[in-house]
C-alpha atoms as a PDB file:
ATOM      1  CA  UNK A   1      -0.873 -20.066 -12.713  1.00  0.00           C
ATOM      2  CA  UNK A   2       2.520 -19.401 -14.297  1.00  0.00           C
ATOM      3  CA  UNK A   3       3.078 -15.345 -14.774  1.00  0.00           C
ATOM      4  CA  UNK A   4       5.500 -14.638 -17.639  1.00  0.00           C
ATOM      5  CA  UNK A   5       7.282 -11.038 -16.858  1.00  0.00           C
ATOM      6  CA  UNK A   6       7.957  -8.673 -19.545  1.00  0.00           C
ATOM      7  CA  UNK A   7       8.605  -5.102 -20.399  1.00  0.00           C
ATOM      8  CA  UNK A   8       7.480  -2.661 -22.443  1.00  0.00           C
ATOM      9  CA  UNK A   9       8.209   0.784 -23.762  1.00  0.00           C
ATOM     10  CA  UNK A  10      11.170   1.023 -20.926  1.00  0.00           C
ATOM     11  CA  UNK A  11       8.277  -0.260 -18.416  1.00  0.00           C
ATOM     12  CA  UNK A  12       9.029  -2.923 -15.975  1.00  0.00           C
ATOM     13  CA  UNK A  13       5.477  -4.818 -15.814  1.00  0.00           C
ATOM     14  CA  UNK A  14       4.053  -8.127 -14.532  1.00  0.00           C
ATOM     15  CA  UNK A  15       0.787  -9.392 -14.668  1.00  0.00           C
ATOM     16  CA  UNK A  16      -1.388  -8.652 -11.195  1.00  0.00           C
ATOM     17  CA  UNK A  17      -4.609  -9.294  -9.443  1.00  0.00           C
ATOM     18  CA  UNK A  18      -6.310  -6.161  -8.588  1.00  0.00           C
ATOM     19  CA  UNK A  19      -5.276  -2.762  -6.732  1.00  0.00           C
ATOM     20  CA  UNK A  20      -6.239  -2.045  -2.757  1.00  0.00           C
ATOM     21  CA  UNK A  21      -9.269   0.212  -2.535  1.00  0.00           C
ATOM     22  CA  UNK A  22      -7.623   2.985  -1.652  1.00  0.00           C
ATOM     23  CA  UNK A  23      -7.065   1.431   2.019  1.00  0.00           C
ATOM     24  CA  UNK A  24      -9.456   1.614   3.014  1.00  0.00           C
ATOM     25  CA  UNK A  25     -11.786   5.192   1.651  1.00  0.00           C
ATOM     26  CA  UNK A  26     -10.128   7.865  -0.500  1.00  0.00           C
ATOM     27  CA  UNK A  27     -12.103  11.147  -2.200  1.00  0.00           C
ATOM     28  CA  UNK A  28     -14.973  10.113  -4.644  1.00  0.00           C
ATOM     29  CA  UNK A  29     -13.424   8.239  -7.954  1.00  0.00           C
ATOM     30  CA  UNK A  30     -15.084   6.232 -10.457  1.00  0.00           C
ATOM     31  CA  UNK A  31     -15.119   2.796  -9.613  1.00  0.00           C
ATOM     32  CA  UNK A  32     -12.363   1.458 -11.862  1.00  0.00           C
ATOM     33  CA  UNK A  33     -10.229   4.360 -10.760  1.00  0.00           C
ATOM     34  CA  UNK A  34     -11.199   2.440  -7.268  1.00  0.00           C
ATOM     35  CA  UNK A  35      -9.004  -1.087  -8.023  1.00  0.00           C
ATOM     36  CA  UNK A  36      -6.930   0.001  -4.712  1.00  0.00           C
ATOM     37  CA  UNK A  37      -5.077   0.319  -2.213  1.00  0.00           C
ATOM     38  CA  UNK A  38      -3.304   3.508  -0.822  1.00  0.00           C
ATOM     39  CA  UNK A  39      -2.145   3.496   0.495  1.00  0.00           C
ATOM     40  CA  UNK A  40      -2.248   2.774  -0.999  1.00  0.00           C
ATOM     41  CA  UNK A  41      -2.517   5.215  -0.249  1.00  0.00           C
ATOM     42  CA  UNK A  42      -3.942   4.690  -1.282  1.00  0.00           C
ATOM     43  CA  UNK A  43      -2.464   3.811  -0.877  1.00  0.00           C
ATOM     44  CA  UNK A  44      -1.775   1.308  -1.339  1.00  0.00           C
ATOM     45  CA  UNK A  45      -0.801  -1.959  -5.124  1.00  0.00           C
ATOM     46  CA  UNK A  46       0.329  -5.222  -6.244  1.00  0.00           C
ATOM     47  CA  UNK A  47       2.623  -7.337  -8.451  1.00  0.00           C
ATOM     48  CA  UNK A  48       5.947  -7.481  -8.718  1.00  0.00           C
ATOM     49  CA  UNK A  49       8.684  -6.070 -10.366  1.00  0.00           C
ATOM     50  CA  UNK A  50      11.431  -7.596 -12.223  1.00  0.00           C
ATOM     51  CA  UNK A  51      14.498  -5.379 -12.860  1.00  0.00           C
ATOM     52  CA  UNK A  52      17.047  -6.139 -15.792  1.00  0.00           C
ATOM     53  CA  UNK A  53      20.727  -6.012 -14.153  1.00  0.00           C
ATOM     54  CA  UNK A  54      23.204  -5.625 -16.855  1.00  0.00           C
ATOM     55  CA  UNK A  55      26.850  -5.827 -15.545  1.00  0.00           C
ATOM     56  CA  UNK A  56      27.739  -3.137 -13.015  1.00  0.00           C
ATOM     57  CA  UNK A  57      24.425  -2.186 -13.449  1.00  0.00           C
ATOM     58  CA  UNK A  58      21.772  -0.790  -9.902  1.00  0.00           C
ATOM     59  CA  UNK A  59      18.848  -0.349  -9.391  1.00  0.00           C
ATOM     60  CA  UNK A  60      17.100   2.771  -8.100  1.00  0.00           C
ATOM     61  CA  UNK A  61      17.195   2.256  -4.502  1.00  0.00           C
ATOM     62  CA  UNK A  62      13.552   3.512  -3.916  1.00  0.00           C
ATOM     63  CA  UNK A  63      12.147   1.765  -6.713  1.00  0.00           C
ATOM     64  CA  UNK A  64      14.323  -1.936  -5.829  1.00  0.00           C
ATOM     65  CA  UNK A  65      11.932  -1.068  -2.458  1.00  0.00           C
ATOM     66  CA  UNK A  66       8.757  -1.039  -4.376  1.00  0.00           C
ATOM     67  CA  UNK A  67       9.677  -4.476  -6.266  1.00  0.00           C
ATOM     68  CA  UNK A  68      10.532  -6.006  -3.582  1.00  0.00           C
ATOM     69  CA  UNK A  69       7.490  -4.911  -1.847  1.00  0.00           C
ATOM     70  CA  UNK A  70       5.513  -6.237  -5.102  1.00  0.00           C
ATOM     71  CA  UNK A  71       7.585  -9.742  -4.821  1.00  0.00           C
ATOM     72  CA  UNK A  72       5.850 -10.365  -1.698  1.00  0.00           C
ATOM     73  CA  UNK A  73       2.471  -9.180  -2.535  1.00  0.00           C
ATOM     74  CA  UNK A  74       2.615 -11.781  -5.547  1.00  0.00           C
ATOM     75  CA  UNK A  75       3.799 -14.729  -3.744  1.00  0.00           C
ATOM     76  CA  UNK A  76       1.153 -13.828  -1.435  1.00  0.00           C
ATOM     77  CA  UNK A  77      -1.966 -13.543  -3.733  1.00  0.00           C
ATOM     78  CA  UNK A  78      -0.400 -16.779  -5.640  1.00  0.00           C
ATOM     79  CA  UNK A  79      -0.670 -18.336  -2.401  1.00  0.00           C
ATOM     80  CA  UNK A  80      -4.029 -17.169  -1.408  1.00  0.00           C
ATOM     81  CA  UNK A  81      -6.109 -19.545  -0.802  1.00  0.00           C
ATOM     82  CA  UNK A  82      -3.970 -22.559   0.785  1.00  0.00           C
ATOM     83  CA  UNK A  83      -2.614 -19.003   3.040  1.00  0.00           C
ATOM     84  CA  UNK A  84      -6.065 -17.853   4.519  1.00  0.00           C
ATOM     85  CA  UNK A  85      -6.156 -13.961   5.940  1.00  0.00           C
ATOM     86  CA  UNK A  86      -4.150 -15.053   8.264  1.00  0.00           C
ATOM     87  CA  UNK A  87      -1.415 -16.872   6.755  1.00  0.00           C
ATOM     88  CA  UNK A  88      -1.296 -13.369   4.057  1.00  0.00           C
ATOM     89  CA  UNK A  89      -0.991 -11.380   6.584  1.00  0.00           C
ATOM     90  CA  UNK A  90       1.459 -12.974   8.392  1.00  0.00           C
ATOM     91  CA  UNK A  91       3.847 -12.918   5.213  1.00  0.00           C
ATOM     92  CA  UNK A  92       2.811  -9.523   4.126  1.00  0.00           C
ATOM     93  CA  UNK A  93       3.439  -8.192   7.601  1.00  0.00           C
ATOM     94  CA  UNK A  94       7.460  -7.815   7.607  1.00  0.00           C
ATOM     95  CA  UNK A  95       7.341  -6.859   3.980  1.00  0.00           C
ATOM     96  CA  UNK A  96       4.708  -3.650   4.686  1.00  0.00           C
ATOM     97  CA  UNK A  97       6.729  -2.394   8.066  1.00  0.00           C
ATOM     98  CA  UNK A  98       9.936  -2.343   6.336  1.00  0.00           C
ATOM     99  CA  UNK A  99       8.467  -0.286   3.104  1.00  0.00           C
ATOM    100  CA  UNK A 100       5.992   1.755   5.023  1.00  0.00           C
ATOM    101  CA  UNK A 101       7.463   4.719   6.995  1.00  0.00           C
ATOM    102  CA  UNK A 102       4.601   4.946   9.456  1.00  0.00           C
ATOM    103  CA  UNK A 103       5.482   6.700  12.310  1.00  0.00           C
ATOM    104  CA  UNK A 104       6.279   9.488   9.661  1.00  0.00           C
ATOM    105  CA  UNK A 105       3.324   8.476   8.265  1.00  0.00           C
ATOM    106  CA  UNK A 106       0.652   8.869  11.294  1.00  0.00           C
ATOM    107  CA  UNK A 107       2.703  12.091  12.480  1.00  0.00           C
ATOM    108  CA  UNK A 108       1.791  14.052   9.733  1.00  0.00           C
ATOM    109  CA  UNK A 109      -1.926  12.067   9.250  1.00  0.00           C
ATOM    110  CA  UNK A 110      -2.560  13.555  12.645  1.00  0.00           C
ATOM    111  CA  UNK A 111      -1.034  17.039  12.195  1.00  0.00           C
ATOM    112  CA  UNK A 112      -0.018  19.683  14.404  1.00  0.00           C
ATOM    113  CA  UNK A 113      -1.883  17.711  17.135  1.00  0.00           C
ATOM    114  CA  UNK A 114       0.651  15.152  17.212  1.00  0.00           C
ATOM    115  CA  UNK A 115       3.195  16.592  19.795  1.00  0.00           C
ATOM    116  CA  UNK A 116       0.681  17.147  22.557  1.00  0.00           C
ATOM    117  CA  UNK A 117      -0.263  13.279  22.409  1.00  0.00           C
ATOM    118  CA  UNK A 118       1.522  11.388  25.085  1.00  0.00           C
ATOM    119  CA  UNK A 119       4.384   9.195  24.099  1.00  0.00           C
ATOM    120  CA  UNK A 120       3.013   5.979  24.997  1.00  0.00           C
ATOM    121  CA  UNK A 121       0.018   7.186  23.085  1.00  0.00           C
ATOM    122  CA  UNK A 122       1.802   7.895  19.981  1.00  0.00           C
ATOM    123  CA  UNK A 123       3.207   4.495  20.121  1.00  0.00           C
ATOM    124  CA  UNK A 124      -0.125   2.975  20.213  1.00  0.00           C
ATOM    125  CA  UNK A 125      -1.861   5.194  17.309  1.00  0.00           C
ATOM    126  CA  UNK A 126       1.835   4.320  15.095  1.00  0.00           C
ATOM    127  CA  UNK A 127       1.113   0.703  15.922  1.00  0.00           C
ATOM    128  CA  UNK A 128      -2.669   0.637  14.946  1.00  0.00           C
ATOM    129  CA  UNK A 129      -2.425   2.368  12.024  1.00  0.00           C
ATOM    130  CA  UNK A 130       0.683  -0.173  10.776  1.00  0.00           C
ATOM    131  CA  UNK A 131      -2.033  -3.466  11.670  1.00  0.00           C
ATOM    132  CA  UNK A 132      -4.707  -1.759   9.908  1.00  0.00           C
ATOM    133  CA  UNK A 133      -2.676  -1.753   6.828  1.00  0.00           C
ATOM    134  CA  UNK A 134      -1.877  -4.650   6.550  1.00  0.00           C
ATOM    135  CA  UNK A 135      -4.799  -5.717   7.481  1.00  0.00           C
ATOM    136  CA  UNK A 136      -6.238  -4.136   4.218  1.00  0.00           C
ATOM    137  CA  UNK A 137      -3.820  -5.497   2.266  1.00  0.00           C
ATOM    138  CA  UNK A 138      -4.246  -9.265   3.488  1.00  0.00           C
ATOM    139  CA  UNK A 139      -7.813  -8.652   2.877  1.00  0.00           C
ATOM    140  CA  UNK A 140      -7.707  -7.345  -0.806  1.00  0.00           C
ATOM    141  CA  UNK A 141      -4.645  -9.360  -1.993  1.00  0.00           C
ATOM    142  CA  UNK A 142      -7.164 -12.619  -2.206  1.00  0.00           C
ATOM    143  CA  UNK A 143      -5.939 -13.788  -5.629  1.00  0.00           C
ATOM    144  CA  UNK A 144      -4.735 -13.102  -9.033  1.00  0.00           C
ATOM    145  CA  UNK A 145      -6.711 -12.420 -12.243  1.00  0.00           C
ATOM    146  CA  UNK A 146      -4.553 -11.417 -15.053  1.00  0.00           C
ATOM    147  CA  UNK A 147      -3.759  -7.749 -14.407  1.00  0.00           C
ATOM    148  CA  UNK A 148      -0.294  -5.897 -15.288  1.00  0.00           C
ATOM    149  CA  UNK A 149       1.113  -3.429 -13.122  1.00  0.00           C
ATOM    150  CA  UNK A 150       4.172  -1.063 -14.541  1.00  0.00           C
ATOM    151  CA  UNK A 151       7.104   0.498 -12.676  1.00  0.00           C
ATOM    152  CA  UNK A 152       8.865   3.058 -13.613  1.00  0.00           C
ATOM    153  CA  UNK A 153      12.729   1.997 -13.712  1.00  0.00           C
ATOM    154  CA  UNK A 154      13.728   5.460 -12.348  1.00  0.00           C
ATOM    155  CA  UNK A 155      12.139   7.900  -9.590  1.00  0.00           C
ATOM    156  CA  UNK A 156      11.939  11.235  -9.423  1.00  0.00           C
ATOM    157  CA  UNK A 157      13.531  13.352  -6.939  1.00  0.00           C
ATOM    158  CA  UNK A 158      11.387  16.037  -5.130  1.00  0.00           C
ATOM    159  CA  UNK A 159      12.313  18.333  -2.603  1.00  0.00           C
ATOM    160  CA  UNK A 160      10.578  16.181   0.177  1.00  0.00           C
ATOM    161  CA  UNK A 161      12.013  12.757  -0.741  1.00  0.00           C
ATOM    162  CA  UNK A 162      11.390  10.542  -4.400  1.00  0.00           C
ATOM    163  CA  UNK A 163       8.548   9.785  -6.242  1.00  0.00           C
ATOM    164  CA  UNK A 164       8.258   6.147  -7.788  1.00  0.00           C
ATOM    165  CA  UNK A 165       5.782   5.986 -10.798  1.00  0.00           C
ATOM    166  CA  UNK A 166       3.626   2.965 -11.423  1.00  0.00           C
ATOM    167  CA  UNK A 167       0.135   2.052 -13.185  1.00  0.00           C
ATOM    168  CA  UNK A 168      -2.423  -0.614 -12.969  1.00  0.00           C
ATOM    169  CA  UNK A 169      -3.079  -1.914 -16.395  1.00  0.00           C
ATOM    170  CA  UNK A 170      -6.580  -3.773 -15.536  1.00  0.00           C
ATOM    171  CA  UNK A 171      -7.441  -6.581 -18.297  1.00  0.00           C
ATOM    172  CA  UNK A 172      -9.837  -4.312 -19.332  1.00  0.00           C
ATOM    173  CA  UNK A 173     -10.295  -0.641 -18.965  1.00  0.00           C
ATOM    174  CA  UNK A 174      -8.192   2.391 -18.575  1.00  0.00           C
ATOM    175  CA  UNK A 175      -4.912   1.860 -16.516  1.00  0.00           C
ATOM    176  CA  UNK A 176      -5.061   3.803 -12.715  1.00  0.00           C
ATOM    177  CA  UNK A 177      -1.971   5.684 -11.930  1.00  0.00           C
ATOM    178  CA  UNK A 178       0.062   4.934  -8.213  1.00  0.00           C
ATOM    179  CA  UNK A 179       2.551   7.122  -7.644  1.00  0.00           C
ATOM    180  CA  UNK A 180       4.871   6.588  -3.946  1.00  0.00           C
ATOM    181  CA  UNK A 181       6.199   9.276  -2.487  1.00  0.00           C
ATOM    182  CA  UNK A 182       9.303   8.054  -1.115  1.00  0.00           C
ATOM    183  CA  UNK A 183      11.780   9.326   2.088  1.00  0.00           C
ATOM    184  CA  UNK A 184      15.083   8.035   2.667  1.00  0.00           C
ATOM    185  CA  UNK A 185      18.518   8.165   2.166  1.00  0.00           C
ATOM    186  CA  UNK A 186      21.624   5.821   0.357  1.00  0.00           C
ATOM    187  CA  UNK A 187      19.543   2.582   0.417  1.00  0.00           C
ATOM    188  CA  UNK A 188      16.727   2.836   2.515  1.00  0.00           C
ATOM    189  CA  UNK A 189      13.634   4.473   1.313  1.00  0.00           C
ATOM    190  CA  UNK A 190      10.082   4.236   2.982  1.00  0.00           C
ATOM    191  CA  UNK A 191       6.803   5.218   1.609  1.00  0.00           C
ATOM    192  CA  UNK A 192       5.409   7.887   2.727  1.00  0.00           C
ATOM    193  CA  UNK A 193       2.254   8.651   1.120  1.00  0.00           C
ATOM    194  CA  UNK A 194       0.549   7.316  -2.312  1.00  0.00           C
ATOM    195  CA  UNK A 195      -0.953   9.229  -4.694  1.00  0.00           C
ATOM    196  CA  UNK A 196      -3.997   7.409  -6.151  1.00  0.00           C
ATOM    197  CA  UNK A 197      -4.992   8.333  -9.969  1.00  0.00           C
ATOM    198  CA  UNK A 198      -1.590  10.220  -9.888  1.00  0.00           C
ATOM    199  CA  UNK A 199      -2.893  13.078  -7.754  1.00  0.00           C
ATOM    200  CA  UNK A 200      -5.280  11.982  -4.667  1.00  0.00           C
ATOM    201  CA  UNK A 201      -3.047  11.711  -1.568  1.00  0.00           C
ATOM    202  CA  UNK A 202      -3.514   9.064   0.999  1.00  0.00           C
ATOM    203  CA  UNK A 203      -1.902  11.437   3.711  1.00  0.00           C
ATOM    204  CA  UNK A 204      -4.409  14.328   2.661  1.00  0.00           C
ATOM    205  CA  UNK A 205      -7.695  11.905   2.697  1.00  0.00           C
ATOM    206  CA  UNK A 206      -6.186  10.368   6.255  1.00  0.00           C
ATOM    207  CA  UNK A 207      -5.555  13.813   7.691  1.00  0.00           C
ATOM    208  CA  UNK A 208      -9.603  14.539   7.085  1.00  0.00           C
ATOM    209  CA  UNK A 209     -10.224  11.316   8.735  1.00  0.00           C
ATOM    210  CA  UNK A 210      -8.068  11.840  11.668  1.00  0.00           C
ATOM    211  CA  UNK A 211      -9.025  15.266  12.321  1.00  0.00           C
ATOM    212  CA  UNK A 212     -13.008  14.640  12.942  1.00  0.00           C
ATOM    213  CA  UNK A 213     -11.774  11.600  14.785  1.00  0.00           C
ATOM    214  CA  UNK A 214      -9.633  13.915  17.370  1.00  0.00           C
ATOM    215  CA  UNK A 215     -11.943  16.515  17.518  1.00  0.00           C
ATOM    216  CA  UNK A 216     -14.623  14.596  18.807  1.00  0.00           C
ATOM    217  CA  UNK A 217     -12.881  12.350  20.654  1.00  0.00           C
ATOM    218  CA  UNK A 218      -9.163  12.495  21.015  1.00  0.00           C
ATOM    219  CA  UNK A 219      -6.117  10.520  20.418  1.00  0.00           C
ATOM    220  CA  UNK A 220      -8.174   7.591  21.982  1.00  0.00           C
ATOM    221  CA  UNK A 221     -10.764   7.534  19.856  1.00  0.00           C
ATOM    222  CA  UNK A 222      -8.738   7.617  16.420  1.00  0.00           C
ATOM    223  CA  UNK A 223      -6.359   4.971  18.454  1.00  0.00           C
ATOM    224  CA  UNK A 224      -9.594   3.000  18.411  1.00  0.00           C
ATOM    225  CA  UNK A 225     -11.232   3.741  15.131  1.00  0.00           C
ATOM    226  CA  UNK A 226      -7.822   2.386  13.782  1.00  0.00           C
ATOM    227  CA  UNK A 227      -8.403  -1.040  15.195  1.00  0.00           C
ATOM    228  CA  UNK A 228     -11.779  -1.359  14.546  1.00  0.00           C
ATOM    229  CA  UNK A 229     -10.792  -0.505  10.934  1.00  0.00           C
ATOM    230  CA  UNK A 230      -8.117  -3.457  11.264  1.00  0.00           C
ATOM    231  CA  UNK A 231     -10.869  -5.810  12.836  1.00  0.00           C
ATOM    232  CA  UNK A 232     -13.560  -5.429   9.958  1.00  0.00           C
ATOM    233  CA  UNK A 233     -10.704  -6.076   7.380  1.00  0.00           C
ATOM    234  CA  UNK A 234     -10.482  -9.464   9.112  1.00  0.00           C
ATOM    235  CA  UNK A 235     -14.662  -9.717   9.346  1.00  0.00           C
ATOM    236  CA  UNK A 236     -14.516  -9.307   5.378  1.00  0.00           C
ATOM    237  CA  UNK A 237     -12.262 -11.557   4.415  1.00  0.00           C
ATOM    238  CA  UNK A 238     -13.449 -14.166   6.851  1.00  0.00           C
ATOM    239  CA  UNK A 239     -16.921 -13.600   5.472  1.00  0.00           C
ATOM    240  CA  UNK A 240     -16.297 -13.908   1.855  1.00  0.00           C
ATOM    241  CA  UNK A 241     -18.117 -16.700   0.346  1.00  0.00           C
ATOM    242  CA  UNK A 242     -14.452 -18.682  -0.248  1.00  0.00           C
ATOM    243  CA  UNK A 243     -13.314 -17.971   3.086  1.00  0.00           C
ATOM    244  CA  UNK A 244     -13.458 -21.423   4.627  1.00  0.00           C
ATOM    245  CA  UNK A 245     -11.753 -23.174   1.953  1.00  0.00           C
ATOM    246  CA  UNK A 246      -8.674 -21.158   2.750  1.00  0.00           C
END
């Protein structure tokens, strides 16, 4: 299907397929409010993003990271079927490490907790909670029906980092706001959380998922409850009635 990019109202937009549903479980939303990610979360989110370069002209360095995040999560869903799960998560793999922060990430998911866990330990839970990820995202990003997702061409600058605006304008219903909060310095910025309709953070809804996981049955068990949560991402989109034609 040929996408033709455009913008709007100073609104860097593409079509898109649909958002990640909210990783994998955020706090109760309507179901439309519900296309994602994410991170994202969320948190986590596709698309791309195409940025007008006049001469001498940059790009915000956190939001070039978001588009070029989005570049790969289109080629992938364009690809989606002749790719498989596997094949998307192969090529979303790199692209999701290198805009992801997540040892940040899982250090603050797990809380005050975190510097009693055992090195090799922390490792591990960093590790899992990166495959599960993408994992979600190879699952969701199956296709592409028509959606338009909208950057903002500047962030915002917080005390703790950036904040990158964006909204899912579905085909049909009311748009969902993403909004990345953003770490970094010079050229390099990472995610680290997503703020689903605007306001619900991924980090918040994680660190109430990690913190029954610990208490009941440590580091080990949350190391495990993040693969399993990677594994039946693969189970789903191996069982979807499509699945063996990819």
């Amino acid at each position: 299907m040929r996408i033709s990019p455009h913008t709007d109202h100073g609104l860097i937009t593409l079509p898109i397929r649909h958002l990640l549903d909210s990783y994998t479980n955020a706090r109760a939303v309507s179901p439309n409010r519900r296309l994602a990610l994410q991170l994202g979360a969320a948190v986590l989110l596709n698309g791309i993003a195409i940025y007008a370069r006049g001469q001498g002209e940059r790009p915000d360095p956190a939001v070039r990271q978001i588009g070029t995040f989005y570049d790969a999560l289109l080629a992938a869903m364009k690809e989606a079927q002749r790719l498989g799960y596997q094949g998307r998560y192969d090529k979303l793999a790199p692209v999701i490490r290198a805009t992801f922060d997540f040892p940040a990430m899982t250090r603050i998911a797990v809380g005050p907790e975190w510097n009693a866990i055992a090195a090799d330990l922390q490792t591990q839970l960093v590790e899992n909670f990166a495959q599960m990820t993408i994992a979600t995202y190879a699952n969701r990003f199956d296709g592409y029906s028509g959606e338009r997702f909208e950057i903002e061409p500047t962030s915002e600058t917080r005390n703790t980092g950036r904040l990158v605006r964006t909204k899912l304008v579905p085909s049909s219903g009311e748009p969902v706001t993403l909004n990345y909060l953003m770490r970094g310095a010079g050229e390099t910025w990472k995610i680290v959380d997503v703020y689903l309709t605007g306001t619900i953070s991924e980090l918040a809804t994680r660190r109430s998922e990690f913190a029954a996981i610990l208490k009941s049955g440590g580091p080990s068990a949350l190391a495990d409850s993040l693969r399993q949560q990677a594994d039946k991402q693969r189970q789903a989109a191996q069982g979807k009635p499509d699945a063996a034609k990819r």
